[in-house]
Protein backbone atom coordinates (compact mmCIF):
# COMPACT_ATOMS: atom_id res chain seq x y z
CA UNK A 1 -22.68 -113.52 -44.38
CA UNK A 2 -25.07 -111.49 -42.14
CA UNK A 3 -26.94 -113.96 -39.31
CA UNK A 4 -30.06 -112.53 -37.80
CA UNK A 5 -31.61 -114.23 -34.45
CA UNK A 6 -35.44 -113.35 -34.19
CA UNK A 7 -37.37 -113.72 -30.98
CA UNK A 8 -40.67 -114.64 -31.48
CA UNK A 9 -43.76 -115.76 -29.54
CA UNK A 10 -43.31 -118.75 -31.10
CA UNK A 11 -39.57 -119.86 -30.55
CA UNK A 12 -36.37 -118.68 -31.71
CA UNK A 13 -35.71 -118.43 -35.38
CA UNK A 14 -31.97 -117.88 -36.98
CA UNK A 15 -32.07 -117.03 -40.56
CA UNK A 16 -28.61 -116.23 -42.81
CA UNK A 17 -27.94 -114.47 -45.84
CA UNK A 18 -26.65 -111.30 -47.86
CA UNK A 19 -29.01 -108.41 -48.44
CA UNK A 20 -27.64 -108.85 -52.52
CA UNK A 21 -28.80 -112.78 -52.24
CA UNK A 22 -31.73 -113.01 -49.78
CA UNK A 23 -31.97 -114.53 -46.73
CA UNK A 24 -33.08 -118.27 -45.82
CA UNK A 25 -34.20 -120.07 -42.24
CA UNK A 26 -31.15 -121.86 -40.87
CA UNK A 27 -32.47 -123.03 -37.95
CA UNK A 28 -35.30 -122.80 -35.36
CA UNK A 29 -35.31 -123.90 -31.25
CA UNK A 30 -37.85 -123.68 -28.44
CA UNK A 31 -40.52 -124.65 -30.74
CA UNK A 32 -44.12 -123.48 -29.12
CA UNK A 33 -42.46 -121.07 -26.46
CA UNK A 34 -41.84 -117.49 -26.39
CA UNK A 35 -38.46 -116.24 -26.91
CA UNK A 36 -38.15 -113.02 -25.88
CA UNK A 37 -34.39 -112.30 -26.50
CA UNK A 38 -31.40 -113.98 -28.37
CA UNK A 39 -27.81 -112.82 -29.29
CA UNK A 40 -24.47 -114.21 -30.17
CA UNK A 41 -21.69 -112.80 -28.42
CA UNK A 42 -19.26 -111.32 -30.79
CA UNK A 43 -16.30 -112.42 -28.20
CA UNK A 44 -16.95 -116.08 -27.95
CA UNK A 45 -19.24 -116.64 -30.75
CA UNK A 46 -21.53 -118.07 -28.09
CA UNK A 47 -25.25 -117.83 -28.39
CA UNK A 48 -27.58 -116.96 -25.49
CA UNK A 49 -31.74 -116.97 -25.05
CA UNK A 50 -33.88 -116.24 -22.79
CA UNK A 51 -37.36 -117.59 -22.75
CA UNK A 52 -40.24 -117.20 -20.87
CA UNK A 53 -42.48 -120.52 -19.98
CA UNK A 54 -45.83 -120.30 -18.79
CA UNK A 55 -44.69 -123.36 -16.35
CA UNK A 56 -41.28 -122.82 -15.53
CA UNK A 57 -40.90 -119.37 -15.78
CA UNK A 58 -38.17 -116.78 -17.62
CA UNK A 59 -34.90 -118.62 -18.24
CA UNK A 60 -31.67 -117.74 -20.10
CA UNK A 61 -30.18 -120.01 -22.09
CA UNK A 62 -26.99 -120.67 -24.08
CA UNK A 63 -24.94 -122.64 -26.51
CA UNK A 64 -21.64 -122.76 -28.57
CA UNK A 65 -23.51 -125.49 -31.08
CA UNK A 66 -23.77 -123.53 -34.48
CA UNK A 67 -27.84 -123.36 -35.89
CA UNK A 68 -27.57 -126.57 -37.44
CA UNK A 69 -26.88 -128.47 -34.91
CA UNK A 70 -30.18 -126.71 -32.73
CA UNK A 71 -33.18 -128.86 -31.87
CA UNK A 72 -36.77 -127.21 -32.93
CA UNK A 73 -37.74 -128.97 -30.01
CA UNK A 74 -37.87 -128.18 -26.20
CA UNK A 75 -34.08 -127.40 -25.64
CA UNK A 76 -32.26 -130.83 -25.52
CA UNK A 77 -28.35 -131.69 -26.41
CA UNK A 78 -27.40 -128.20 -27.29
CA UNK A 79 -28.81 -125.97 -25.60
CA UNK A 80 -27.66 -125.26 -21.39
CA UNK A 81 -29.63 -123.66 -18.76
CA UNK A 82 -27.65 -120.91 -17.35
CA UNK A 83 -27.88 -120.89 -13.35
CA UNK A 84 -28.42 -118.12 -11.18
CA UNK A 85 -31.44 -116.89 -12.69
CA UNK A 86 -33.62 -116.00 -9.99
CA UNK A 87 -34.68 -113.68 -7.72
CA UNK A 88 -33.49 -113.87 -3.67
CA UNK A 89 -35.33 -116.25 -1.68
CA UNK A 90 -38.38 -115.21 0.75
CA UNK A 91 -39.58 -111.97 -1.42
CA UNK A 92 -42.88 -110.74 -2.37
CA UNK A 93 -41.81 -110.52 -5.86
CA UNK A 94 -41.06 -113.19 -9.00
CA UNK A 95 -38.77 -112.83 -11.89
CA UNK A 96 -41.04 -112.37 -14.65
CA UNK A 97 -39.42 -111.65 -17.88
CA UNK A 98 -35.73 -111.51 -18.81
CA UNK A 99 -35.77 -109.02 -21.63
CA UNK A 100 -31.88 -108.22 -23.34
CA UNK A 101 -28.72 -109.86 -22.88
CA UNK A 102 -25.10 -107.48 -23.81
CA UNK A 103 -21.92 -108.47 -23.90
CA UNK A 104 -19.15 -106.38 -21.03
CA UNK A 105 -16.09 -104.76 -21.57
CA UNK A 106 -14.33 -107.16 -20.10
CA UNK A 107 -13.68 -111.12 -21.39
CA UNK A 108 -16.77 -113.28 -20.33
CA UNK A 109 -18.94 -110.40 -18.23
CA UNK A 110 -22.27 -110.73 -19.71
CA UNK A 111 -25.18 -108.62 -18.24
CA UNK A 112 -29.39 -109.33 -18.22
CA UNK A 113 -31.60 -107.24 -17.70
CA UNK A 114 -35.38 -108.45 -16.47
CA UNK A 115 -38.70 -107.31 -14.78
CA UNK A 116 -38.83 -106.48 -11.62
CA UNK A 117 -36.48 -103.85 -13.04
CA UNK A 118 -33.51 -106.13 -12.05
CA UNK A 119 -29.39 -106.68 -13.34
CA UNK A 120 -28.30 -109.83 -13.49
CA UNK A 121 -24.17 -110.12 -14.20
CA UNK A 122 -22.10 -112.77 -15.59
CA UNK A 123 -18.51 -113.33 -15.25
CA UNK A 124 -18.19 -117.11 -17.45
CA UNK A 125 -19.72 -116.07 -20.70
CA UNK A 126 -23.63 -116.71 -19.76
CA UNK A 127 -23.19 -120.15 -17.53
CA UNK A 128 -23.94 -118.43 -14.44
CA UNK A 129 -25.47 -115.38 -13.23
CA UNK A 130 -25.35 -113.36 -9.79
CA UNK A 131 -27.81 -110.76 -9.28
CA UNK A 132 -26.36 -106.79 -8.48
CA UNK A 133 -27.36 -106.12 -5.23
CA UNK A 134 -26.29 -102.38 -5.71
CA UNK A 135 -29.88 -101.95 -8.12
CA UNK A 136 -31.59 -104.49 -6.67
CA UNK A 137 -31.19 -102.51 -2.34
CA UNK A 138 -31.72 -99.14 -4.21
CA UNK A 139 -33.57 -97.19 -1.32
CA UNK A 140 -35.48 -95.81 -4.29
CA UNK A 141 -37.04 -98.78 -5.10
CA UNK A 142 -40.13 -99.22 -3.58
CA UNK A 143 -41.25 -96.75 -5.66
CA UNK A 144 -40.34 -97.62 -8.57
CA UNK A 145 -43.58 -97.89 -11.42
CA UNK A 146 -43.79 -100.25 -13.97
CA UNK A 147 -44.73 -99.27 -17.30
CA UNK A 148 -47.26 -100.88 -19.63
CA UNK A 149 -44.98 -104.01 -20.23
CA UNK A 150 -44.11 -104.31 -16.45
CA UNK A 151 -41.18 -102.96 -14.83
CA UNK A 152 -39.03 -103.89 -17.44
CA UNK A 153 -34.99 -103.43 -17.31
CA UNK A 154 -34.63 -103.19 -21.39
CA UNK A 155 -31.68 -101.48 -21.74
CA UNK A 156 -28.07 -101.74 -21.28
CA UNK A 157 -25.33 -99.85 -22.65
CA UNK A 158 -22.05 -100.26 -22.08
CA UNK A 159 -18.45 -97.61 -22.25
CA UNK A 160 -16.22 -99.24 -24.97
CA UNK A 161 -13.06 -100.10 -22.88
CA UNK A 162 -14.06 -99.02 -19.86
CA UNK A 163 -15.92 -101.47 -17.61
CA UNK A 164 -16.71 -99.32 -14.69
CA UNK A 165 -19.41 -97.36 -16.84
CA UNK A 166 -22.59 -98.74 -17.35
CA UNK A 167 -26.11 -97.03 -18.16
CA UNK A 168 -29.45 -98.83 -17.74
CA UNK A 169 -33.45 -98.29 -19.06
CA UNK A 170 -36.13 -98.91 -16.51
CA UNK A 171 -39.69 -98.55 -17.73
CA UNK A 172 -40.99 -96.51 -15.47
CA UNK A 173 -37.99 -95.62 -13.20
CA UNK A 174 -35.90 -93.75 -15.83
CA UNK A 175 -32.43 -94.10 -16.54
CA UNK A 176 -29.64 -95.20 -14.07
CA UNK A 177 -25.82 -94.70 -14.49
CA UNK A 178 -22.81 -96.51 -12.51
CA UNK A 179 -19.15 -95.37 -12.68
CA UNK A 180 -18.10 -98.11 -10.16
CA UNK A 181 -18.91 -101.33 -12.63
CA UNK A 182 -22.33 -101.41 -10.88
CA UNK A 183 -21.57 -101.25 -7.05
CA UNK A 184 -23.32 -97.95 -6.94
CA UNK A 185 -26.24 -96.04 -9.00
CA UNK A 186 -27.55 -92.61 -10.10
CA UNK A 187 -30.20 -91.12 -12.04
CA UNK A 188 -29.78 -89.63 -15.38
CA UNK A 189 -33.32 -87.93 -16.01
CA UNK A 190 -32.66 -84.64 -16.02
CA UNK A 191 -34.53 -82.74 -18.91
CA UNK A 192 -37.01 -85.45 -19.78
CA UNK A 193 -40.97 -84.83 -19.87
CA UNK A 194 -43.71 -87.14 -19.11
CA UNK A 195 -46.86 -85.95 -20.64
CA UNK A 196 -49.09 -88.98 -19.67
CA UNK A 197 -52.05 -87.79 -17.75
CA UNK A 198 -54.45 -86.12 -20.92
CA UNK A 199 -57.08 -83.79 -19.59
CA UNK A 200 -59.85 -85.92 -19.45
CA UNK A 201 -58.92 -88.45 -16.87
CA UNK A 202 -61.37 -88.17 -13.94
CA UNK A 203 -60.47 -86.61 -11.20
CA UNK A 204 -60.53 -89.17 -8.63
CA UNK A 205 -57.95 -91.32 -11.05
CA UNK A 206 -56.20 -88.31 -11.54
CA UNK A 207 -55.61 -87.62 -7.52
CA UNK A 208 -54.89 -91.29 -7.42
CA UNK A 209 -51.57 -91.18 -10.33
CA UNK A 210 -50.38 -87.86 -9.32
CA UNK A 211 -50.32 -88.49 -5.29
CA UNK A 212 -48.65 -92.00 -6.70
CA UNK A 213 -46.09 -89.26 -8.68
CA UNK A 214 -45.78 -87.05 -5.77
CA UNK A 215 -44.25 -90.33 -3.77
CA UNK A 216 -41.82 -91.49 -6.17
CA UNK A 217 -41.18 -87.54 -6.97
CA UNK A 218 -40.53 -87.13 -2.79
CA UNK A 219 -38.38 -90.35 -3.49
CA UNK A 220 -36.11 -88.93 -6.13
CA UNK A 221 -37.79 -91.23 -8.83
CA UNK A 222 -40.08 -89.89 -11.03
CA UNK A 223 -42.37 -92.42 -13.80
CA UNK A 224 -40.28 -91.71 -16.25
CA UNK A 225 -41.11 -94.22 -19.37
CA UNK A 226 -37.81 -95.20 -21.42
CA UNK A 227 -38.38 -97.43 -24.11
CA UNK A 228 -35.18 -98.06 -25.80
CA UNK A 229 -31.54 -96.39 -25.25
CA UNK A 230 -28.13 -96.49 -27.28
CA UNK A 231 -24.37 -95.29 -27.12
CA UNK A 232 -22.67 -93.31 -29.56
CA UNK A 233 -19.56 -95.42 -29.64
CA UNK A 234 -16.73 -93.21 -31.35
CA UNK A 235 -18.18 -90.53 -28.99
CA UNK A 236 -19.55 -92.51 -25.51
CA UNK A 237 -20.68 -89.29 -24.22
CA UNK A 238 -23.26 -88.81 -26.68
CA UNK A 239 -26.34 -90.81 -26.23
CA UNK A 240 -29.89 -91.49 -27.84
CA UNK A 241 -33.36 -92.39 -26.35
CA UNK A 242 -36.78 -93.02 -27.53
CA UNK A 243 -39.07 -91.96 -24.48
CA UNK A 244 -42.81 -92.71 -24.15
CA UNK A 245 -43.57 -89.30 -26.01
CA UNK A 246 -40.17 -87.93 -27.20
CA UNK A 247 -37.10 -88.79 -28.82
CA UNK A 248 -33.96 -87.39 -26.90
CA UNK A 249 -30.10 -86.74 -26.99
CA UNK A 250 -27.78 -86.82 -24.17
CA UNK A 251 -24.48 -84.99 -24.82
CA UNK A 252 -23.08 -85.96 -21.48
CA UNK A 253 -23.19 -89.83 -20.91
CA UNK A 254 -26.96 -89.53 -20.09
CA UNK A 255 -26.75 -87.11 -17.29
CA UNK A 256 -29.08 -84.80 -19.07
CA UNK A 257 -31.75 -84.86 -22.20
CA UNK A 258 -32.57 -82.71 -24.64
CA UNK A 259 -35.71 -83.62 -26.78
CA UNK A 260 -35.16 -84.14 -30.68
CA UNK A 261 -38.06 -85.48 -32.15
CA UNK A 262 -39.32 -82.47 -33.84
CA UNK A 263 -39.78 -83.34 -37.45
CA UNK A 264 -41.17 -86.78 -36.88
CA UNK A 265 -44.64 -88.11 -37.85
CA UNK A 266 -44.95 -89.09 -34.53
CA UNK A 267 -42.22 -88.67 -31.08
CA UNK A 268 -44.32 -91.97 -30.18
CA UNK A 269 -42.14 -95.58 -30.48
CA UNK A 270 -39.85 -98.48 -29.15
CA UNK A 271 -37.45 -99.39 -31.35
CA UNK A 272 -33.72 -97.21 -31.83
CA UNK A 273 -30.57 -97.62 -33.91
CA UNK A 274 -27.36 -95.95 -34.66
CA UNK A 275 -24.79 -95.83 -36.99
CA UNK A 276 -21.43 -96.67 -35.01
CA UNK A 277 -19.32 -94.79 -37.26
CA UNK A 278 -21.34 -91.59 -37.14
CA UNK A 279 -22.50 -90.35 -33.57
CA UNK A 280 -24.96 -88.01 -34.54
CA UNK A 281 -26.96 -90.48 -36.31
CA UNK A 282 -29.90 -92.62 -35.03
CA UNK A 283 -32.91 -94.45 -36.81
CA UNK A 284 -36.10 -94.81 -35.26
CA UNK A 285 -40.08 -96.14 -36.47
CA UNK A 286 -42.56 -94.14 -34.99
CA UNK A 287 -45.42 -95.53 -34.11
CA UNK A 288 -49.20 -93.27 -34.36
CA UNK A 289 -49.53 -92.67 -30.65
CA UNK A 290 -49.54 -94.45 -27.13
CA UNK A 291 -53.06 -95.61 -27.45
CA UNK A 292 -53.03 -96.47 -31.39
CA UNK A 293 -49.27 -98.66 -31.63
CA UNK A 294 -49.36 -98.76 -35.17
CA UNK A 295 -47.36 -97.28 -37.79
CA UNK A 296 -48.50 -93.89 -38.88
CA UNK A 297 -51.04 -93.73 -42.07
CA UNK A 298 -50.32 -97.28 -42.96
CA UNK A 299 -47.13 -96.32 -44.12
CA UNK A 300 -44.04 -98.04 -43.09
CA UNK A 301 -41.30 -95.62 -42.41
CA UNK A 302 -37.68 -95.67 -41.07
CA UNK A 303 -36.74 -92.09 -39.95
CA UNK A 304 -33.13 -91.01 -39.91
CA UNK A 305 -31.02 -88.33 -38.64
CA UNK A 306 -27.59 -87.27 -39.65
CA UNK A 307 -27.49 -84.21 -37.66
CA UNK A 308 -27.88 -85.11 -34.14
CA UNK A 309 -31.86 -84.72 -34.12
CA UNK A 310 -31.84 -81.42 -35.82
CA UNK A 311 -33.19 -82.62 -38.88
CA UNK A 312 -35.02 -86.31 -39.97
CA UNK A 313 -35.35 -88.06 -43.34
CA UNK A 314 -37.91 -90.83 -44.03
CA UNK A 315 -36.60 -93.82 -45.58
CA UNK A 316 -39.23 -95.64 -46.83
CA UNK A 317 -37.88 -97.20 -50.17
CA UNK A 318 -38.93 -101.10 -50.60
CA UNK A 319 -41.11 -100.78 -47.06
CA UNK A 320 -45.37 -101.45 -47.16
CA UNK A 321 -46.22 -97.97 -47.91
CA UNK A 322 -50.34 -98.81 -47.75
CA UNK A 323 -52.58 -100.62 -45.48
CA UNK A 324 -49.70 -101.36 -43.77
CA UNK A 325 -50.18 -100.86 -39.75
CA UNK A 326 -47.26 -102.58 -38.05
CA UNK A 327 -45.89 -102.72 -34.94
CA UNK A 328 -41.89 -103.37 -34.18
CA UNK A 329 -41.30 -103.69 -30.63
CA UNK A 330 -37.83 -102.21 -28.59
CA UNK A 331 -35.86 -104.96 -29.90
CA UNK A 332 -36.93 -105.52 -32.60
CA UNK A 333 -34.56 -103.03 -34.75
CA UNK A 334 -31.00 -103.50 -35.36
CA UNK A 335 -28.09 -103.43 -37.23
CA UNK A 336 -24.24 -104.96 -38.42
CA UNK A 337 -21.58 -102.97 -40.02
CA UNK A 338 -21.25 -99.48 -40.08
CA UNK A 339 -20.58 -96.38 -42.38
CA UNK A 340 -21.13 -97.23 -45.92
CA UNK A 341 -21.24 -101.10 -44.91
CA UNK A 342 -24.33 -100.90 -42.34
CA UNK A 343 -26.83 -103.04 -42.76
CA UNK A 344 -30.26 -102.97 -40.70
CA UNK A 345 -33.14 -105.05 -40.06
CA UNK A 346 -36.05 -104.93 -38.24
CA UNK A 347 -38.89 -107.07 -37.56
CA UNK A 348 -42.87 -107.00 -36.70
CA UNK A 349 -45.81 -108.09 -34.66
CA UNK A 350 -47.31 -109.18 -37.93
CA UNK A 351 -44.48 -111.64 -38.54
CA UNK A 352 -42.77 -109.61 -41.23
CA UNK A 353 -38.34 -109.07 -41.48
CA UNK A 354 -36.94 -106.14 -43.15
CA UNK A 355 -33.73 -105.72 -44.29
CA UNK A 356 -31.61 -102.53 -45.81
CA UNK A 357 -27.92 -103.14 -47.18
CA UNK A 358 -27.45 -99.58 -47.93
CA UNK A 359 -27.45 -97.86 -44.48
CA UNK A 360 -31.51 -97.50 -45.15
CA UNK A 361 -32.19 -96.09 -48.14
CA UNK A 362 -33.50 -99.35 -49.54
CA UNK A 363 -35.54 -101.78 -48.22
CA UNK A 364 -36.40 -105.65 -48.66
CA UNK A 365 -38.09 -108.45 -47.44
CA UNK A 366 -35.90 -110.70 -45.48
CA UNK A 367 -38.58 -112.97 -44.12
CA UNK A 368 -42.55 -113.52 -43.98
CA UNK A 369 -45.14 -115.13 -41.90
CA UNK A 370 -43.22 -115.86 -39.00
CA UNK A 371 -44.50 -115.34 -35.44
CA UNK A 372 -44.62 -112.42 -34.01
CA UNK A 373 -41.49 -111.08 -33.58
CA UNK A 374 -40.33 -109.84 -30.02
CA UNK A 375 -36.64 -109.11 -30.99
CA UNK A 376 -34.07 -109.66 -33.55
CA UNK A 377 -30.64 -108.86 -33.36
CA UNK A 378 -27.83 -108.90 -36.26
CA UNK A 379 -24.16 -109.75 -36.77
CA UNK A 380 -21.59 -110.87 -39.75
């Protein structure tokens, strides 16, 4: 049995199935509010949330209540409010957004990641949450650039069995590395490209963003815009990004890029999976270009590579392949299994779930007319 949790503007949604039997809405919580994250850690079978209120602000929460025990309404019996959730006292800036929750390497350490570019850490499995003070006092910080969605902290990957390694995803600060569990941080951006600044931009705005660049160059921060990032895990070394404008490996635990999206409709997108028994594969859905999020042609398309970038395959069996112009966010693509037993889903804007029980060469509908869908992450 294969459970997917999807975010959506509208409340969380868990729906179960098989991709041979179809799939079917088990539950659904924080009716009315956006949910902009949810995932069950595979440790404790725990479930954890975050949501965003237009009151009360960004919260995470959690539960160890299976779906059917969930209320559809305003979290009540089941669901906990994690504490610790917050930003130091006295600051010019707010928490705005907490957008991905991953599991540690060690029992119960939990880690969030949020806008203002921030790293939350838990040690009790999600019930409370300190705030790393390492990121947070980076003498880089001030300036830092946020990215279209804000300055968004969307990534986190972990080094199986190793808890002292940790790379992060900042849209617009780049990507950050730790060998000391998070006490200390470094950049990883060598060999990436920003190409954001067309031609036509007047001059005066054009002064404005490069003497803006020229500070957080001087700083040792360039805008660099990373939209989604993921670990080879039989290989931890090797590492996959989709950029704002490129799609790149790292063959050196993200110290250094080199761009791979040749052969791609478009180098344009959010979303990014791998295969965990293959580390030169990834999957991503490119999306038209910057200014026109949409998938390309009105054909929806999963690309894959088996070759470490040097070649990619569209896999769009079973997918909209007409007047079809979705968007599927950064978290909105994942997958359970691996090898000849992955399974991947992803999920749209336009309220549509996708599933493939072949590794993606086939395609069906999991799920229509939901919300749209800010995230969705599987497990079995």
């Amino acid at each position: 049995m294969t459970e997917l949790l999807v975010g959506t503007k509208k409340g969380l949604f868990a729906l179960s199935g098989a991709p041979e039997d179809g799939f079917s809405a088990s539950a659904r919580a924080f009716a009315g509010e956006p949910v902009d994250y949810a995932m069950r850690d595979p440790r404790s079978g725990r479930v954890l949330a975050t949501s965003t209120s237009p009151f009360y602000g960004p919260k995470i929460w959690y539960t160890d209540e299976e779906p059917s025990a969930w209320s559809a309404e305003h979290p009540g019996g089941a669901w906990r409010q994690a504490q610790g959730v917050a930003l130091p006292p006295g600051g010019q800036q707010a928490l705005q957004r907490v957008w991905v929750i991953v599991a540690g390497q060690r029992d119960g350490l939990l880690y969030a990641g949020g806008d203002p570019g921030v790293l939350f850490e838990s040690e009790d499995g999600g019930e409370s949450w300190s705030l790393n003070g390492a990121l947070w006092e980076h003498p880089t910080r001030s300036c830092w650039q946020a990215g279209g969605g804000g300055l968004c902290l969307h990534s986190i990957s972990t080094w199986p069995g190793d808890p002292e390694r940790i790379a992060l995803a900042v849209s617009a600060s780049g990507v950050w590395l730790s060998e000391d569990g998070g006490a200390s941080w470094q950049q990883g951006n060598s060999g990436l490209v920003a190409r954001y600044l067309p031609d036509e931009v007047p001059e005066e705005v054009r002064e404005r963003l490069e003497q803006s660049g020229r500070a957080a160059e001087q700083a040792g921060v360039p805008p660099l815009c990373v939209h989604r990032l993921h670990r080879a895990p039989l290989a931890p070394e090797r590492m996959f990004m989709q950029f704002h404008g490129g799609v790149y490996r790292s063959d050196d635990a993200g110290r250094s890029w080199c761009e791979i999206g040749a052969g791609l409709p478009s180098d344009f997108g959010f979303p990014l999976a791998i295969d965990p028994a293959d580390p030169d594969s990834a999957f991503v859905i490119p999306l038209s270009a910057d200014m026109d999020r949409v998938t390309p042609d009105g054909r929806v398309r999963v690309f894959e590579t088996r070759d470490a970038g040097a070649s990619w395959m569209a896999r769009g069996e079973g997918l909209p392949q007409e007047g079809a112009y979705l968007t599927v966010l950064r978290h909105a693509l994942d997958w359970t299994g691996e090898g000849s037993a992955l399974e991947l889903y992803f999920g749209s804007t336009s309220g549509e779930v996708f599933g493939s029980g072949d590794g993606g060469k086939s395609w069906f509908t999991v799920a229509s007319r939901l919300p749209p869908v800010f995230s969705l992450v599987a497990s079995s």
